[in-house]
PDB file of N, CA and C in Angstrom:
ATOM      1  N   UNK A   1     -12.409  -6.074  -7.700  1.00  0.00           N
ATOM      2  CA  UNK A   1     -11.013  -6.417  -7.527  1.00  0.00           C
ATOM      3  C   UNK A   1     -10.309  -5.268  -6.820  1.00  0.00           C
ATOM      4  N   UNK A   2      -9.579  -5.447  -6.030  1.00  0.00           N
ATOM      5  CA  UNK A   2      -8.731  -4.349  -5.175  1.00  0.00           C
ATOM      6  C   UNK A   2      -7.293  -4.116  -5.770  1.00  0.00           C
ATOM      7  N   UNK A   3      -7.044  -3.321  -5.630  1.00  0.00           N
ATOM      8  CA  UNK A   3      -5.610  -2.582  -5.763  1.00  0.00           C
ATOM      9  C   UNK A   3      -5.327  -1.536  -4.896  1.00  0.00           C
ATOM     10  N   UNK A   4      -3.709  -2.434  -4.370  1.00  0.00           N
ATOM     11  CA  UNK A   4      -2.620  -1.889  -3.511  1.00  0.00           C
ATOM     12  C   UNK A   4      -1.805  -0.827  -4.303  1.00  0.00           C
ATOM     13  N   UNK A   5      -1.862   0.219  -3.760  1.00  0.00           N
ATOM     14  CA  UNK A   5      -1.129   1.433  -4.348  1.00  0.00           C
ATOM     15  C   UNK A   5      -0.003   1.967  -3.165  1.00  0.00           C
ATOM     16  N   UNK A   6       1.262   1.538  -3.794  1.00  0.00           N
ATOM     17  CA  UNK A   6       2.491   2.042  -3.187  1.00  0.00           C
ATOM     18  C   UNK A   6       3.160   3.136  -3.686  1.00  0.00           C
ATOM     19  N   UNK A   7       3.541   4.329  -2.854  1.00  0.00           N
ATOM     20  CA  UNK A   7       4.527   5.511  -3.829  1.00  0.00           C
ATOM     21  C   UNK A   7       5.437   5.445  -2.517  1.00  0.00           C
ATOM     22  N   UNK A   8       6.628   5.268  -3.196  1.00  0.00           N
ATOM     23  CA  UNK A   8       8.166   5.835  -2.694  1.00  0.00           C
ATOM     24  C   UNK A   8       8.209   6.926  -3.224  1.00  0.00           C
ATOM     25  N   UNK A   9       9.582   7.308  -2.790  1.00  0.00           N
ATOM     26  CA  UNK A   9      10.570   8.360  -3.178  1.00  0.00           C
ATOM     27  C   UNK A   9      12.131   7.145  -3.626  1.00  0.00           C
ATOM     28  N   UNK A  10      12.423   7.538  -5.243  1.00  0.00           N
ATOM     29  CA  UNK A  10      13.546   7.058  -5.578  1.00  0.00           C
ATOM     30  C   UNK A  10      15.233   7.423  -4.725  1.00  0.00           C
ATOM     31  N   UNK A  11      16.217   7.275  -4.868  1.00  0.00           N
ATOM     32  CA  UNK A  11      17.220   7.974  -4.393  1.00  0.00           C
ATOM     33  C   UNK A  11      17.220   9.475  -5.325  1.00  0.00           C
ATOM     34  N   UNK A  12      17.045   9.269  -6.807  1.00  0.00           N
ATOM     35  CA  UNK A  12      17.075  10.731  -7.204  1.00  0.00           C
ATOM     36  C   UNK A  12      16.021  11.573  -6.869  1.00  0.00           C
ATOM     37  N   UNK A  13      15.005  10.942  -6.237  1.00  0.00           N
ATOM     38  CA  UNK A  13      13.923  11.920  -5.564  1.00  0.00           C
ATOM     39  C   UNK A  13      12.685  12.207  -6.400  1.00  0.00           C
ATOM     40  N   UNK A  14      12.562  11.022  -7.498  1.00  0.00           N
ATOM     41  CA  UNK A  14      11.697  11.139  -8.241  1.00  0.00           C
ATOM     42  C   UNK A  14      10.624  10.182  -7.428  1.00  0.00           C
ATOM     43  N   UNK A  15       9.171  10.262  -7.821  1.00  0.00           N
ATOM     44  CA  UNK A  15       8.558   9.687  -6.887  1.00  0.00           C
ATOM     45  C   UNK A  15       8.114   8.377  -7.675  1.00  0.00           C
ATOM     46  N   UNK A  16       7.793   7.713  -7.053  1.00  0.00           N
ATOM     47  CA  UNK A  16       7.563   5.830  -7.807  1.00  0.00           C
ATOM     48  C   UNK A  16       6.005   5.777  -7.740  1.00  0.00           C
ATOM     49  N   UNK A  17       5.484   5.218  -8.403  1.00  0.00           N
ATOM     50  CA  UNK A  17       4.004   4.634  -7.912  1.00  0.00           C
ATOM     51  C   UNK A  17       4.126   3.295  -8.465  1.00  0.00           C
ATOM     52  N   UNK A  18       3.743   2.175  -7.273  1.00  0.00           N
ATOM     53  CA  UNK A  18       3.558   0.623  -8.003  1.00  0.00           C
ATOM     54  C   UNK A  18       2.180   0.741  -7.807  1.00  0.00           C
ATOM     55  N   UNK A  19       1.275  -0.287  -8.532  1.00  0.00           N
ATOM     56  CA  UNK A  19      -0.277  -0.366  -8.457  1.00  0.00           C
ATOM     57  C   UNK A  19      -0.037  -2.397  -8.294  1.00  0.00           C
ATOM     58  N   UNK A  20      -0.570  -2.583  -7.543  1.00  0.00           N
ATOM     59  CA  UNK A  20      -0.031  -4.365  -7.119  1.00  0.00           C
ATOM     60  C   UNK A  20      -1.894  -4.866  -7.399  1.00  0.00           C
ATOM     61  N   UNK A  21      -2.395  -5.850  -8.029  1.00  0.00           N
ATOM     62  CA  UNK A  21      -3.643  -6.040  -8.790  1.00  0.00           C
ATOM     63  C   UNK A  21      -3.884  -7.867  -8.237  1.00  0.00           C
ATOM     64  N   UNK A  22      -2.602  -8.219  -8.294  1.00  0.00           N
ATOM     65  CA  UNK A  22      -2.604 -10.026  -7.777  1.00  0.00           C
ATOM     66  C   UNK A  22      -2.751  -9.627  -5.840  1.00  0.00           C
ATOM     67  N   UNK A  23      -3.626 -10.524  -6.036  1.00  0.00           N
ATOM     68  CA  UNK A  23      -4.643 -10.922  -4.761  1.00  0.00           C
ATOM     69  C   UNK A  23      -3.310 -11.586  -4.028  1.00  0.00           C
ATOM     70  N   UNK A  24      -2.847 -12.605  -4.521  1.00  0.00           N
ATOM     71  CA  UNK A  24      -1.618 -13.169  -3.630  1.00  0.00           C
ATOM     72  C   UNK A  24      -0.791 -12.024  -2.901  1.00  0.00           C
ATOM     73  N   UNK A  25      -0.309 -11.104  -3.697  1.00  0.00           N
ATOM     74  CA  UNK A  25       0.739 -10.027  -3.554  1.00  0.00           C
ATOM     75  C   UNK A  25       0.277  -9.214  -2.692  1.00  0.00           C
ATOM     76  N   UNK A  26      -1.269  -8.808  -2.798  1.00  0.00           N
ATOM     77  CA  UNK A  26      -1.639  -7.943  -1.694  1.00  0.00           C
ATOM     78  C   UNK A  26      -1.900  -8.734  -0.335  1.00  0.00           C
ATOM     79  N   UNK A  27      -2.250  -9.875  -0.322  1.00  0.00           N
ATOM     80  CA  UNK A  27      -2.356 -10.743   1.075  1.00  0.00           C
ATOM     81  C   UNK A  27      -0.879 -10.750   1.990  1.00  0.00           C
ATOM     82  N   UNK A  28       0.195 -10.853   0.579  1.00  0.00           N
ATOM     83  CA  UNK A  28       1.450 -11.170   1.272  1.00  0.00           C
ATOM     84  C   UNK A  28       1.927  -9.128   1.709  1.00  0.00           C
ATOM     85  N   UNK A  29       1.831  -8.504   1.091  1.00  0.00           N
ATOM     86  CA  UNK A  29       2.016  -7.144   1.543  1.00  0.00           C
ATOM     87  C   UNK A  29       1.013  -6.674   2.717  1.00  0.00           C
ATOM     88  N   UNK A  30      -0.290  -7.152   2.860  1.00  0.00           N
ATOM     89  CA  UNK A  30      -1.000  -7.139   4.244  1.00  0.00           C
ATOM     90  C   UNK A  30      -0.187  -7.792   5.295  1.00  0.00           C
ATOM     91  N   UNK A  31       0.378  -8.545   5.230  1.00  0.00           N
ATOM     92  CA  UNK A  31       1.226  -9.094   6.855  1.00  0.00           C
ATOM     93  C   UNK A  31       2.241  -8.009   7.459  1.00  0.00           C
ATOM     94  N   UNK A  32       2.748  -6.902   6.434  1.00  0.00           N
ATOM     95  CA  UNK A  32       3.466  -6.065   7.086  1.00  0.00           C
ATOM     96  C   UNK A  32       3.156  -5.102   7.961  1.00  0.00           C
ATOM     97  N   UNK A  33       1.678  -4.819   7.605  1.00  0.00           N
ATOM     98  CA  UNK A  33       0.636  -3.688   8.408  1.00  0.00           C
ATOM     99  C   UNK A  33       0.911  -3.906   9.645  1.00  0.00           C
ATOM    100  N   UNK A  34       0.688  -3.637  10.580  1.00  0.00           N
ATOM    101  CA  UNK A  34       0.152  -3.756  12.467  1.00  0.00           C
ATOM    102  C   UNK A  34      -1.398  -3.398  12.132  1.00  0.00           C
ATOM    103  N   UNK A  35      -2.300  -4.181  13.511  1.00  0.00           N
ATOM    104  CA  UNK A  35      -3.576  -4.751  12.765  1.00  0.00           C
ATOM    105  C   UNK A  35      -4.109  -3.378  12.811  1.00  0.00           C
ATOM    106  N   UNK A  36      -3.466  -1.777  13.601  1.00  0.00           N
ATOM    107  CA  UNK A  36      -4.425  -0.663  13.182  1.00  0.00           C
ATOM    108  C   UNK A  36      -3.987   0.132  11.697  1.00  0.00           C
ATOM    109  N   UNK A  37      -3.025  -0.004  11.087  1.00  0.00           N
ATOM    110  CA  UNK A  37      -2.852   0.045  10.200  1.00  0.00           C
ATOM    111  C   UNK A  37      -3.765  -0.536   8.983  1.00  0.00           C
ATOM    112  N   UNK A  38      -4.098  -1.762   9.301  1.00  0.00           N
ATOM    113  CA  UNK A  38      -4.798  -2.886   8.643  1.00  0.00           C
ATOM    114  C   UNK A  38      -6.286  -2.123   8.258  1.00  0.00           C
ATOM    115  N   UNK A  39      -6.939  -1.581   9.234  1.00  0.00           N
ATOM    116  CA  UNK A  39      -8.062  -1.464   9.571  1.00  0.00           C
ATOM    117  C   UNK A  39      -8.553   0.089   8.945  1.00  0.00           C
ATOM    118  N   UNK A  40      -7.245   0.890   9.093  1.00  0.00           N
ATOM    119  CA  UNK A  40      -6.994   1.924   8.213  1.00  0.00           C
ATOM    120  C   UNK A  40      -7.349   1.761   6.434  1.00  0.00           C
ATOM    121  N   UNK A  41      -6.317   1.015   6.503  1.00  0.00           N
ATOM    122  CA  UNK A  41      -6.214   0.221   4.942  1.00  0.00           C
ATOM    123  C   UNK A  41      -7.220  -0.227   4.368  1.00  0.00           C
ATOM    124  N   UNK A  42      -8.015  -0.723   4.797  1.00  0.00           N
ATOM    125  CA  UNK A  42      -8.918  -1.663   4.670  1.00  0.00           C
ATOM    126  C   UNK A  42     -10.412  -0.344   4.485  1.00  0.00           C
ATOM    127  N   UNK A  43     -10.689   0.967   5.023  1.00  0.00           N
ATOM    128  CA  UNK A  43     -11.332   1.839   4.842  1.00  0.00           C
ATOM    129  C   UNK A  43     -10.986   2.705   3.865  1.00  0.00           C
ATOM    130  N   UNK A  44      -9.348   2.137   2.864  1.00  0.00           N
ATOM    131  CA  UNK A  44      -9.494   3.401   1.853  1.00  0.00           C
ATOM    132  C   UNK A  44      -8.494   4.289   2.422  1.00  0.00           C
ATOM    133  N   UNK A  45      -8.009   4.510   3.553  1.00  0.00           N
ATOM    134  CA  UNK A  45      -6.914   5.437   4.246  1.00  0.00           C
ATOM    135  C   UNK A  45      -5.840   4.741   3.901  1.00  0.00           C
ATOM    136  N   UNK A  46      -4.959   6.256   3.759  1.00  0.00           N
ATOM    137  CA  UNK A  46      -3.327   5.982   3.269  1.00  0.00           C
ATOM    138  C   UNK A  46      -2.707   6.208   4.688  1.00  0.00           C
ATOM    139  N   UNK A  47      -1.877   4.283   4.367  1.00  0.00           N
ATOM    140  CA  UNK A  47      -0.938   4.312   5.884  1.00  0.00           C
ATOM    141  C   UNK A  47       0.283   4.777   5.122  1.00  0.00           C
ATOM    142  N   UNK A  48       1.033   5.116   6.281  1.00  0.00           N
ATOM    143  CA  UNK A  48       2.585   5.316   6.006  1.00  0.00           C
ATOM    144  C   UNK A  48       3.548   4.328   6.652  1.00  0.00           C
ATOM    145  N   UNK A  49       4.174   3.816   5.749  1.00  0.00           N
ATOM    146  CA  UNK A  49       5.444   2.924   6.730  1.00  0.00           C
ATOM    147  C   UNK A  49       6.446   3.600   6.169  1.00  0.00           C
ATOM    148  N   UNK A  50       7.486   3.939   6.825  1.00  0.00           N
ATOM    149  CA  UNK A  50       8.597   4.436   7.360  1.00  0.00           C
ATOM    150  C   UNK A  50       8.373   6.085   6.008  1.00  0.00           C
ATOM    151  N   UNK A  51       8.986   5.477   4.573  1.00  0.00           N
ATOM    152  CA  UNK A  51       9.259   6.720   3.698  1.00  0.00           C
ATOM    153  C   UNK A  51       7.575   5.904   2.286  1.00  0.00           C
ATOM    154  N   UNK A  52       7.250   5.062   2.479  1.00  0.00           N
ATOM    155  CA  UNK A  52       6.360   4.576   1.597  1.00  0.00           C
ATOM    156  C   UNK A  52       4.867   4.800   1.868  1.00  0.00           C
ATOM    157  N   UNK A  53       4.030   5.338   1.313  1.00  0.00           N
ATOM    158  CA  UNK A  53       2.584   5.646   1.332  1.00  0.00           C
ATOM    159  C   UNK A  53       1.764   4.559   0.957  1.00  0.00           C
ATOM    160  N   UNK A  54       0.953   3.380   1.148  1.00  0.00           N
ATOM    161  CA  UNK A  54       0.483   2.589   1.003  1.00  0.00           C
ATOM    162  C   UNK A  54      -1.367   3.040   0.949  1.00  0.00           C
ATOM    163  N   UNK A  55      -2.236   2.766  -0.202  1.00  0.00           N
ATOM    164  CA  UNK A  55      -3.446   2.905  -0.266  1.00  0.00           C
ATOM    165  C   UNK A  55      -3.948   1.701  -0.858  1.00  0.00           C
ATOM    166  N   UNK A  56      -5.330   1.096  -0.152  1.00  0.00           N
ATOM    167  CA  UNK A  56      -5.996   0.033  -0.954  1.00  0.00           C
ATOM    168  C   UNK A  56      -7.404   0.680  -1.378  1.00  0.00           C
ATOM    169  N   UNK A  57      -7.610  -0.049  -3.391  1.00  0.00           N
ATOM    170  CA  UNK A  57      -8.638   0.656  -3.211  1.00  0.00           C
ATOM    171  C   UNK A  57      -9.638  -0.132  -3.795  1.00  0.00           C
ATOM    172  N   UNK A  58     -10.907  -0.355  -3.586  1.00  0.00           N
ATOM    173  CA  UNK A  58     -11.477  -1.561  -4.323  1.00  0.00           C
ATOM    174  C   UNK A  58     -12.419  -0.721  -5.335  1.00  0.00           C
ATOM    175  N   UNK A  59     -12.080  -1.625  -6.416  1.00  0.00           N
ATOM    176  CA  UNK A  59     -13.578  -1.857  -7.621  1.00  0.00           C
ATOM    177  C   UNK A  59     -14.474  -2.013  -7.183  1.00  0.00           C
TER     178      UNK A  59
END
């Protein structure tokens, strides 16, 4: 099973980590990638979109 690992930065500057586990949620959070991003992702490399760190990691 894979898991999408997101960390922000809050406004108080504390840092967030979501861990996203539903297969739906990560398909629908894959459409935001650009496909080299994707391909990144998809090897285990942390993309960055704009201020958010995005890692996938499989079981």
């Amino acid at each position: 099973m894979s898991v999408l690992i997101r960390k922000y930065k809050l406004t108080t500057g504390l840092v967030q980590e979501e861990r996203i586990d539903d297969p739906e949620r990560i398909e629908r959070y894959m459409r935001i990638f650009d496909r080299e991003d994707v391909k990144k992702i998809q090897t285990g490399q942390k993309v960055f979109i704009e201020k958010d760190e995005w890692q996938l990691i499989e079981d």
